[in-house]
N, C-alpha and C. Protein backbone atom coordinates (compact mmCIF):
# COMPACT_ATOMS: atom_id res chain seq x y z
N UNK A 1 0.84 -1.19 0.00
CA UNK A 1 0.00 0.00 0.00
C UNK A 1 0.88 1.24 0.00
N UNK A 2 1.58 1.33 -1.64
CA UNK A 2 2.96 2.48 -1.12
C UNK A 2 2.25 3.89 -1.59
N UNK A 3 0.57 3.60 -1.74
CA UNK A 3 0.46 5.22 -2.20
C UNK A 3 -0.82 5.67 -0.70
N UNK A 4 -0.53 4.80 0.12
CA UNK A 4 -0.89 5.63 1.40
C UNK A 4 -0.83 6.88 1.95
N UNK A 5 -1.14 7.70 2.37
CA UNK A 5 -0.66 9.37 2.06
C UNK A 5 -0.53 8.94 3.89
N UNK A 6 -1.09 8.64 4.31
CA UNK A 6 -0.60 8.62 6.09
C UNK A 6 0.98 7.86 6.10
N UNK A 7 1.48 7.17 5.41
CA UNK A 7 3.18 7.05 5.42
C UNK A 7 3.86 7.83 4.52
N UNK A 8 4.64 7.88 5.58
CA UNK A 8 5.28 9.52 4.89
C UNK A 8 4.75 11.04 4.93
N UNK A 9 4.16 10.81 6.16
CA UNK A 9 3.04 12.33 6.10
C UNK A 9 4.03 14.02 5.73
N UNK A 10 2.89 14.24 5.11
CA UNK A 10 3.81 15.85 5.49
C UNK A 10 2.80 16.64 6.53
N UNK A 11 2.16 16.39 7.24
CA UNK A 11 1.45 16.60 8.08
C UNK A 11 0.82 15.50 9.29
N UNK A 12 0.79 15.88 10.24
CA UNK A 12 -0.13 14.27 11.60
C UNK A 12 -1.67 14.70 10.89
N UNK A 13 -2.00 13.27 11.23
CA UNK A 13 -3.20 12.89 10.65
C UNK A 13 -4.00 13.02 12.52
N UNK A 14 -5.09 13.42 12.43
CA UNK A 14 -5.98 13.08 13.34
C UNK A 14 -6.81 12.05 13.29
N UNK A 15 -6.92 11.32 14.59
CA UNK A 15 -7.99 10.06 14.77
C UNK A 15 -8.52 10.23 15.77
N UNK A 16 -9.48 9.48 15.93
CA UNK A 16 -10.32 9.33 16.87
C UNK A 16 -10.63 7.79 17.67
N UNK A 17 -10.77 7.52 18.49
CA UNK A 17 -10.92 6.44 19.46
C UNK A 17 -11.53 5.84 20.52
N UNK A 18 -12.20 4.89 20.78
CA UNK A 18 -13.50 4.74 21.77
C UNK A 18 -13.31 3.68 22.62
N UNK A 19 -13.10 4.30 24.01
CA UNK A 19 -13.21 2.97 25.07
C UNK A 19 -15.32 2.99 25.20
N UNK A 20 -15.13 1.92 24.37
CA UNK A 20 -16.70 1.45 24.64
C UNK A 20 -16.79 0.70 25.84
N UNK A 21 -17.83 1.42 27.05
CA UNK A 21 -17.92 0.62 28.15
C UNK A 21 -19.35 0.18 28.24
N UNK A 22 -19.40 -0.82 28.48
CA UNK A 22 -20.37 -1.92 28.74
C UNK A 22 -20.53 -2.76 30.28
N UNK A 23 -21.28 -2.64 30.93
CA UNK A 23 -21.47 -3.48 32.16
C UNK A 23 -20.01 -3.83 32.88
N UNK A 24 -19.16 -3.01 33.13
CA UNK A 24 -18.11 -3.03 33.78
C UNK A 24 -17.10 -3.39 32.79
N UNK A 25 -17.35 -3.27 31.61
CA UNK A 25 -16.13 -3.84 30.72
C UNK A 25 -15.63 -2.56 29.60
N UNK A 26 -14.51 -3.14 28.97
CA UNK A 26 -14.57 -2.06 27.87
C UNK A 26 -13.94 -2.97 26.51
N UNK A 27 -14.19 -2.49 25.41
CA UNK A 27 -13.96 -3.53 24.29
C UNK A 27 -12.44 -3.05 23.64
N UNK A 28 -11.26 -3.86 23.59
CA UNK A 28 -10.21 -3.60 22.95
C UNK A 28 -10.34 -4.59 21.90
N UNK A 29 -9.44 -4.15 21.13
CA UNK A 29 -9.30 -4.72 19.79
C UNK A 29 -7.78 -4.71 19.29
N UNK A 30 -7.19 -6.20 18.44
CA UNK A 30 -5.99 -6.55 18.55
C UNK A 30 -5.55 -6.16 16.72
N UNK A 31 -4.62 -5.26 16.71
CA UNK A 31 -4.77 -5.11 14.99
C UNK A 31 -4.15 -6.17 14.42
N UNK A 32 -4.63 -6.44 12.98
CA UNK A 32 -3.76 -7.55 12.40
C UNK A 32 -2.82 -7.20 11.74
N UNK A 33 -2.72 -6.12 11.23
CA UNK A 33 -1.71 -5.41 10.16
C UNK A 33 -0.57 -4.57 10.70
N UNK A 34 0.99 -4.22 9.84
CA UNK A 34 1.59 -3.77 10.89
C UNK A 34 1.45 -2.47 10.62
N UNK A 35 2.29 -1.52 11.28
CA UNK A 35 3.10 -1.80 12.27
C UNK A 35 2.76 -2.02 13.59
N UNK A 36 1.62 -2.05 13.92
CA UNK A 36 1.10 -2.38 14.95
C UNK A 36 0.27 -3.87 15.05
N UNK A 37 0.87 -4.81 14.27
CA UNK A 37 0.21 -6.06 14.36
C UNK A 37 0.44 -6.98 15.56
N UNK A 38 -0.69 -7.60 16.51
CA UNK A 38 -0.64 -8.07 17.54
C UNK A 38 -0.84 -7.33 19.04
N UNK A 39 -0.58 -6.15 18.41
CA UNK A 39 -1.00 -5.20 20.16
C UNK A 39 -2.60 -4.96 20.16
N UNK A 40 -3.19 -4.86 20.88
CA UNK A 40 -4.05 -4.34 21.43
C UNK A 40 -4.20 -3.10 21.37
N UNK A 41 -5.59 -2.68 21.49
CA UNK A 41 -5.83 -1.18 21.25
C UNK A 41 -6.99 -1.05 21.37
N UNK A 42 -7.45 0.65 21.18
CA UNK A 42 -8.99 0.98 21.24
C UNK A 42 -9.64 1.06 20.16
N UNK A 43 -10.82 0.15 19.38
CA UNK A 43 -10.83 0.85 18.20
C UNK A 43 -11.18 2.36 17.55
N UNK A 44 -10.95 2.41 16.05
CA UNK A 44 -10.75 3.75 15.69
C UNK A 44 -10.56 4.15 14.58
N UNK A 45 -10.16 5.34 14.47
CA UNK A 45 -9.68 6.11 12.76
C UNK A 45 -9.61 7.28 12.80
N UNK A 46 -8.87 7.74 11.82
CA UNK A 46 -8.57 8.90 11.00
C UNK A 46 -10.16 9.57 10.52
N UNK A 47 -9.72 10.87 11.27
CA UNK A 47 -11.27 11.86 10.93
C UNK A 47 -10.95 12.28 9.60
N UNK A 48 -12.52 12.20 8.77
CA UNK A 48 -12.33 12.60 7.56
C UNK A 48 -12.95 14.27 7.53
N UNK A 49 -12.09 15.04 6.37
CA UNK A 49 -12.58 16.11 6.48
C UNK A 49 -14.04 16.30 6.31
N UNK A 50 -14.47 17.57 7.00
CA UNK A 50 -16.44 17.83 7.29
C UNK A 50 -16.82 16.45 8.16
N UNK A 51 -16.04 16.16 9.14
CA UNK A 51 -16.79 15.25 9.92
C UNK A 51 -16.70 16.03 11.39
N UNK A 52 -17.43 15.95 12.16
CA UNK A 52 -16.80 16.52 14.07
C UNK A 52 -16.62 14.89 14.51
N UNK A 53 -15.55 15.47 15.54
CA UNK A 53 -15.66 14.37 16.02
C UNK A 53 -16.50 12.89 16.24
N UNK A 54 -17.45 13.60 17.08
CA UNK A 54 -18.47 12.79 17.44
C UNK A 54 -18.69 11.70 15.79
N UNK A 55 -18.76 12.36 15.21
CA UNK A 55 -19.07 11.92 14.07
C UNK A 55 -17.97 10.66 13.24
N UNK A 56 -17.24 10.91 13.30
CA UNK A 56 -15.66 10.00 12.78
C UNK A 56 -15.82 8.82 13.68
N UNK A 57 -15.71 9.23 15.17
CA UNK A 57 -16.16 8.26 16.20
C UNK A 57 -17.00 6.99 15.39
N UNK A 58 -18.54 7.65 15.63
CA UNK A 58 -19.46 6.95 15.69
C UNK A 58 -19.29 5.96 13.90
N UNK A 59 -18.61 6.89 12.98
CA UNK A 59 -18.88 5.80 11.66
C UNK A 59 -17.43 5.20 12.03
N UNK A 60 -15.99 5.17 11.72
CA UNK A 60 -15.18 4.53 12.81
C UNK A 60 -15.42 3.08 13.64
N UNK A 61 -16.56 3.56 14.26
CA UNK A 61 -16.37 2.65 15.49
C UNK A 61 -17.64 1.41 14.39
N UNK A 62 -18.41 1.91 13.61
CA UNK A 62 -19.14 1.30 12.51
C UNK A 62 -18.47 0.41 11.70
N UNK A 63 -17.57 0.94 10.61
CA UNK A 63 -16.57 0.56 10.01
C UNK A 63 -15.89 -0.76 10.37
N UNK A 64 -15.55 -0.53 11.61
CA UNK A 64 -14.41 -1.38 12.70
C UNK A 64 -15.03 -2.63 13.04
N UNK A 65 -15.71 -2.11 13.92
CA UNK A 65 -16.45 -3.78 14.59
C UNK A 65 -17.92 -3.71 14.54
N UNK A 66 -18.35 -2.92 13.35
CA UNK A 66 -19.92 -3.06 13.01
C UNK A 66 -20.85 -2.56 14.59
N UNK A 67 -20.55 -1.80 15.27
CA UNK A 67 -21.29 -1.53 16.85
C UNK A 67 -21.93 -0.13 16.84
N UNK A 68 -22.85 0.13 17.43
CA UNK A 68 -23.58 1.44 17.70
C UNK A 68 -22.90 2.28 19.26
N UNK A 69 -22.71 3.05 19.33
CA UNK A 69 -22.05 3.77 20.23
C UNK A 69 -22.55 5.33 20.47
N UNK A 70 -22.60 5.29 21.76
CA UNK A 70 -22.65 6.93 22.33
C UNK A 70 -21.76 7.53 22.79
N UNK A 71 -20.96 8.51 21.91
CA UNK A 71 -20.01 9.10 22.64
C UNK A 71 -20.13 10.18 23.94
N UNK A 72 -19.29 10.24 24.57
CA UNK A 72 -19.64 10.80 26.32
C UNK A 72 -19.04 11.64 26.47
N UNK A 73 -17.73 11.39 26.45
CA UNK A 73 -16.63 12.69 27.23
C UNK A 73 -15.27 12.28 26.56
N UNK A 74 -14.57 13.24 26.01
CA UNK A 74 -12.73 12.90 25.53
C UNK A 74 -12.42 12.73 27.10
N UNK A 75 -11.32 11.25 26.96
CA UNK A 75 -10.70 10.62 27.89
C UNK A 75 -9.41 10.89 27.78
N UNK A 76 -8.54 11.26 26.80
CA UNK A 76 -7.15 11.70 26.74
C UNK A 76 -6.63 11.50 25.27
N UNK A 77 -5.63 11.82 25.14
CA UNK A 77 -5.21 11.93 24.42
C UNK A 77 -3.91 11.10 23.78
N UNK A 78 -3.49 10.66 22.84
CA UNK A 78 -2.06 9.97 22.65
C UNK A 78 -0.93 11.16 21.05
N UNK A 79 -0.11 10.60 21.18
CA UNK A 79 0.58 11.46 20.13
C UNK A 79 1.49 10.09 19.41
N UNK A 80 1.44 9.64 18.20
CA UNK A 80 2.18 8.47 17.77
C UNK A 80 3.49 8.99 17.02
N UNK A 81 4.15 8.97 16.62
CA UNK A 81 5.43 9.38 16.19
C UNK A 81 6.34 8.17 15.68
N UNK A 82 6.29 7.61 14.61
CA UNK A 82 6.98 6.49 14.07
C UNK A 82 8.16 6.96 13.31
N UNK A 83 9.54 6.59 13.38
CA UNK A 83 10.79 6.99 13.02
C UNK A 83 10.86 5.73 11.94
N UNK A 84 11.30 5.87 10.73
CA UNK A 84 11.89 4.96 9.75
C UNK A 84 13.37 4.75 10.25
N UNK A 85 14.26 3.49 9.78
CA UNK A 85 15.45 3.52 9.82
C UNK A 85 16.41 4.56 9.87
N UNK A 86 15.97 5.31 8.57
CA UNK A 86 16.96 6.84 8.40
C UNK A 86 16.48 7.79 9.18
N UNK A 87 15.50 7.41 10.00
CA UNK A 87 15.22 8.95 11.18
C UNK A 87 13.82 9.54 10.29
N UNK A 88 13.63 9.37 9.46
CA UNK A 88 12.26 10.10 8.78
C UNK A 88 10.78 9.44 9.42
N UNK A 89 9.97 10.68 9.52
CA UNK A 89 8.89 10.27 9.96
C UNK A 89 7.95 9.33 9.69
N UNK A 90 7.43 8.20 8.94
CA UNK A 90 6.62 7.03 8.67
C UNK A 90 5.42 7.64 8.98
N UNK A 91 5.01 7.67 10.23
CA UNK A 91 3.38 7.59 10.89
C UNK A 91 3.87 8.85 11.45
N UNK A 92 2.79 9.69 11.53
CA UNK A 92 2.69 10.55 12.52
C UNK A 92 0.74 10.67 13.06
N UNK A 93 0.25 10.35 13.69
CA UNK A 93 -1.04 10.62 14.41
C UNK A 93 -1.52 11.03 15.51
N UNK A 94 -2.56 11.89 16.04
CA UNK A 94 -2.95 12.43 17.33
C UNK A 94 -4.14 11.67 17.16
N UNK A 95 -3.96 10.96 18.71
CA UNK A 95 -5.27 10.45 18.33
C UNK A 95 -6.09 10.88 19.76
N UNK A 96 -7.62 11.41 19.73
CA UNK A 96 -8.24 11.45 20.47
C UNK A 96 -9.49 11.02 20.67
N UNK A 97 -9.25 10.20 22.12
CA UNK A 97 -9.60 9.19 23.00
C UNK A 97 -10.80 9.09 23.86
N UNK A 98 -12.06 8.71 22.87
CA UNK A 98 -13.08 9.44 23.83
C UNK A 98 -13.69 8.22 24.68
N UNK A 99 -14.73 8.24 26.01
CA UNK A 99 -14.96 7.48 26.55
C UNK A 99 -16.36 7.40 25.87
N UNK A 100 -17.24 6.38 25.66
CA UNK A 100 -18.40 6.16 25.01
C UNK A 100 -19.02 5.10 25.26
N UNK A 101 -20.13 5.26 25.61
CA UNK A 101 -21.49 3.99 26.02
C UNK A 101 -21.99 2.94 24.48
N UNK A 102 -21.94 1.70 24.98
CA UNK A 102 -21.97 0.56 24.07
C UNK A 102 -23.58 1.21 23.68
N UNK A 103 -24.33 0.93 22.51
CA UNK A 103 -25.69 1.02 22.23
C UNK A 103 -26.44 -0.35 21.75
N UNK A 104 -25.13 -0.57 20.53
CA UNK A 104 -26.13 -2.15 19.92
C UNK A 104 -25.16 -2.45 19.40
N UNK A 105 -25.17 -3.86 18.92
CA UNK A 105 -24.24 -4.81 18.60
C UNK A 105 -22.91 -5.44 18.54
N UNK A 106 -22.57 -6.46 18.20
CA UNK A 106 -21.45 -7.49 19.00
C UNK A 106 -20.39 -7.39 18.14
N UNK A 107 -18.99 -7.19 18.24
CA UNK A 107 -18.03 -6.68 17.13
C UNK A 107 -17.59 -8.14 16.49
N UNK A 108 -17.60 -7.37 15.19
CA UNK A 108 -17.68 -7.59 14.38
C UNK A 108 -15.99 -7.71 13.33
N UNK A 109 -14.80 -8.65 13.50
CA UNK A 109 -13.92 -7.94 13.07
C UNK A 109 -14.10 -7.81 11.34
N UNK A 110 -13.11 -6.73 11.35
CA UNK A 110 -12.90 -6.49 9.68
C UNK A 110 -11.40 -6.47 9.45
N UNK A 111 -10.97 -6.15 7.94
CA UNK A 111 -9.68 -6.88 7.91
C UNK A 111 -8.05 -6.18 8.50
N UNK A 112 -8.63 -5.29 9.82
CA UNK A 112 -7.82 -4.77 10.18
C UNK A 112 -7.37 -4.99 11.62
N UNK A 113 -8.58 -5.89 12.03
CA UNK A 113 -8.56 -6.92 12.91
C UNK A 113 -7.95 -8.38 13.41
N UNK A 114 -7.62 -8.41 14.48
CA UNK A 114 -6.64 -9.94 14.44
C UNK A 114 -8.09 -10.39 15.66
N UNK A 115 -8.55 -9.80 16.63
CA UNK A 115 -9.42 -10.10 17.44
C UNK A 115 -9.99 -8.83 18.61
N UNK A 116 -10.81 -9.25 19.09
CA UNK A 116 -12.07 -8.20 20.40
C UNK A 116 -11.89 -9.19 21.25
N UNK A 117 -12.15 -8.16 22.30
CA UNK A 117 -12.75 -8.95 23.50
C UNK A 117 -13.43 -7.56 24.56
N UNK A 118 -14.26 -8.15 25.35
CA UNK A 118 -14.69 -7.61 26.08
C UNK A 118 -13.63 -7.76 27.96
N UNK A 119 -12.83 -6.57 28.28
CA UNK A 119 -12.24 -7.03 29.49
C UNK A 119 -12.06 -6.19 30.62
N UNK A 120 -12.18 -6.48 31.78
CA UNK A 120 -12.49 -5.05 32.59
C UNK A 120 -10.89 -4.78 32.92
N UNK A 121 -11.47 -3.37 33.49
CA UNK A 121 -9.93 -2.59 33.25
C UNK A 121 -8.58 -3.60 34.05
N UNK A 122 -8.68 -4.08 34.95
CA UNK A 122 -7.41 -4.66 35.82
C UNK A 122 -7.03 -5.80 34.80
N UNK A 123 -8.25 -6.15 33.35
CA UNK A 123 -7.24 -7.73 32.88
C UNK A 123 -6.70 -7.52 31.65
N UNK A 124 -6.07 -5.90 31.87
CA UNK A 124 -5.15 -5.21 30.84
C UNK A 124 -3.67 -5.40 30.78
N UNK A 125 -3.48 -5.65 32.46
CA UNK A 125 -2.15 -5.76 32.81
C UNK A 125 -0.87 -6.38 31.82
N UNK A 126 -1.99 -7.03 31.47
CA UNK A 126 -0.61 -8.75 31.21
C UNK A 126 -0.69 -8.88 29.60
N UNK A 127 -1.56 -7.78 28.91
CA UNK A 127 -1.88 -7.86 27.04
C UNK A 127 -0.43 -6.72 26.70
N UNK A 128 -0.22 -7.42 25.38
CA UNK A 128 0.81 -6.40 24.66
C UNK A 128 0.03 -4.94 23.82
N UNK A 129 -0.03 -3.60 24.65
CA UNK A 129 -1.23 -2.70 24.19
C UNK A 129 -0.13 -1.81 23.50
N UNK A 130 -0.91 -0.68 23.37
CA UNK A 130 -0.37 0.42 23.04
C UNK A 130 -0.20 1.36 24.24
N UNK A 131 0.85 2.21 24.04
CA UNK A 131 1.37 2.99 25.15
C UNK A 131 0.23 3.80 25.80
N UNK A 132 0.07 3.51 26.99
CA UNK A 132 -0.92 4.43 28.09
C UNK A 132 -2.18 3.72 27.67
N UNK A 133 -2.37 2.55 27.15
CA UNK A 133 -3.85 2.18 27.16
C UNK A 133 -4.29 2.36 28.46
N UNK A 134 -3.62 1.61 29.45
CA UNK A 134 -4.36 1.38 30.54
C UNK A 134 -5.15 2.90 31.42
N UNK A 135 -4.21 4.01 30.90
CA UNK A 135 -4.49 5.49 31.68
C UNK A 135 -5.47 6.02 30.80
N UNK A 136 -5.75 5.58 29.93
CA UNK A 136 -6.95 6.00 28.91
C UNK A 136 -8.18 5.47 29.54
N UNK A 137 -8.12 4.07 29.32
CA UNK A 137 -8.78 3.65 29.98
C UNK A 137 -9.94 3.75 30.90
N UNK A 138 -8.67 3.85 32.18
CA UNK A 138 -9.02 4.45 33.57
C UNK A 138 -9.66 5.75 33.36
N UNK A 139 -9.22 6.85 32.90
CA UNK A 139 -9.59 7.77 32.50
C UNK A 139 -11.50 8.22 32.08
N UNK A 140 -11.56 6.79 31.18
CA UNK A 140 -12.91 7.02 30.49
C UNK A 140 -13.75 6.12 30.97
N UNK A 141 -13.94 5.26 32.32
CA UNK A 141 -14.26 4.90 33.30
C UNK A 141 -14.47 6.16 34.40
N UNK A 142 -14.10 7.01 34.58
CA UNK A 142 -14.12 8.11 35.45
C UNK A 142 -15.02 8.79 34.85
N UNK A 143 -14.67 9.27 32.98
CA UNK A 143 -15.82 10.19 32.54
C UNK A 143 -17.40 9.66 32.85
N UNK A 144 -17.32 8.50 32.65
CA UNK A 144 -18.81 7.39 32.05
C UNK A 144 -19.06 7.69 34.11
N UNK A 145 -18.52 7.27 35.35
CA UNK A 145 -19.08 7.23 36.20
C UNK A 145 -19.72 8.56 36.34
N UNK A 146 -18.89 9.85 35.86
CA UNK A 146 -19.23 11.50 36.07
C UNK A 146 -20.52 10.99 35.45
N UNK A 147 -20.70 10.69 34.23
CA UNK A 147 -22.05 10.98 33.90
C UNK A 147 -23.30 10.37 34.34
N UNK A 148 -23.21 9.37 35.65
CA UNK A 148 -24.67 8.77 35.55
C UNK A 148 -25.14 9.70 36.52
């Protein structure tokens, strides 16, 4: 895929991301493709232009694992920064991390997927994630309790 415009950016791409919480749980998802193949993560994507947030979110989180979602409150934030061999930038992405209530249906992977699961926050410990999952997380567990 060498005419990807997100490798090799001349600009960070913005994304968006959803700890979907459900009955004490929240849904991560394991990518299959690299450079991130095998870690764990929240699912997500790259906002397209004329979308708001909320919006990228909710088709995103569609796209991904086929699920209906309410977004709630931004939970934090990450900054990705991928160095090639020669020091040049590869990936660059901001991605922001919102906390969001499950609505309808059971994920669904697509081909960017290796696997889901549903797991509450403490049985994060011991998965290979992405940096600060777990403070995201935690984070959007705090927003979702603010709101009931």
């Amino acid at each position: 895929m060498s005419n990807d415009p997100r490798k090799y950016p001349d600009r960070p791409y913005l994304a968006v991301s959803a700890a979907i919480i459900r009955d004490g749980r929240v849904l991560i998802v394991q990518r299959a493709q690299p450079p991130m193949r095998g870690v764990f993560t929240l699912p997500g994507g790259v906002v397209e232009t004329g979308e708001t947030l909320h919006q990228a979110l909710v088709r995103e989180i569609d796209e991904e694992v086929s699920m209906a979602i309410e977004p709630i409150a931004l939970a934090g934030h990450r900054e990705v920064i991928v160095r090639d061999a020669e020091g040049r930038i590869e990936r660059h992405f901001i991605i922001l991390a919102f906390a969001a209530r499950w609505r309808a249906g059971e994920p669904k992977l697509n081909h960017e997927l290796a696997d889901a699961k549903w797991v509450r926050p403490d049985e994060i410990a011991g998965l290979r994630t992405t940096e600060g999952l777990g403070d995201i997380i935690a984070a959007a567990f705090e927003k979702m309790e603010a709101q009931r």
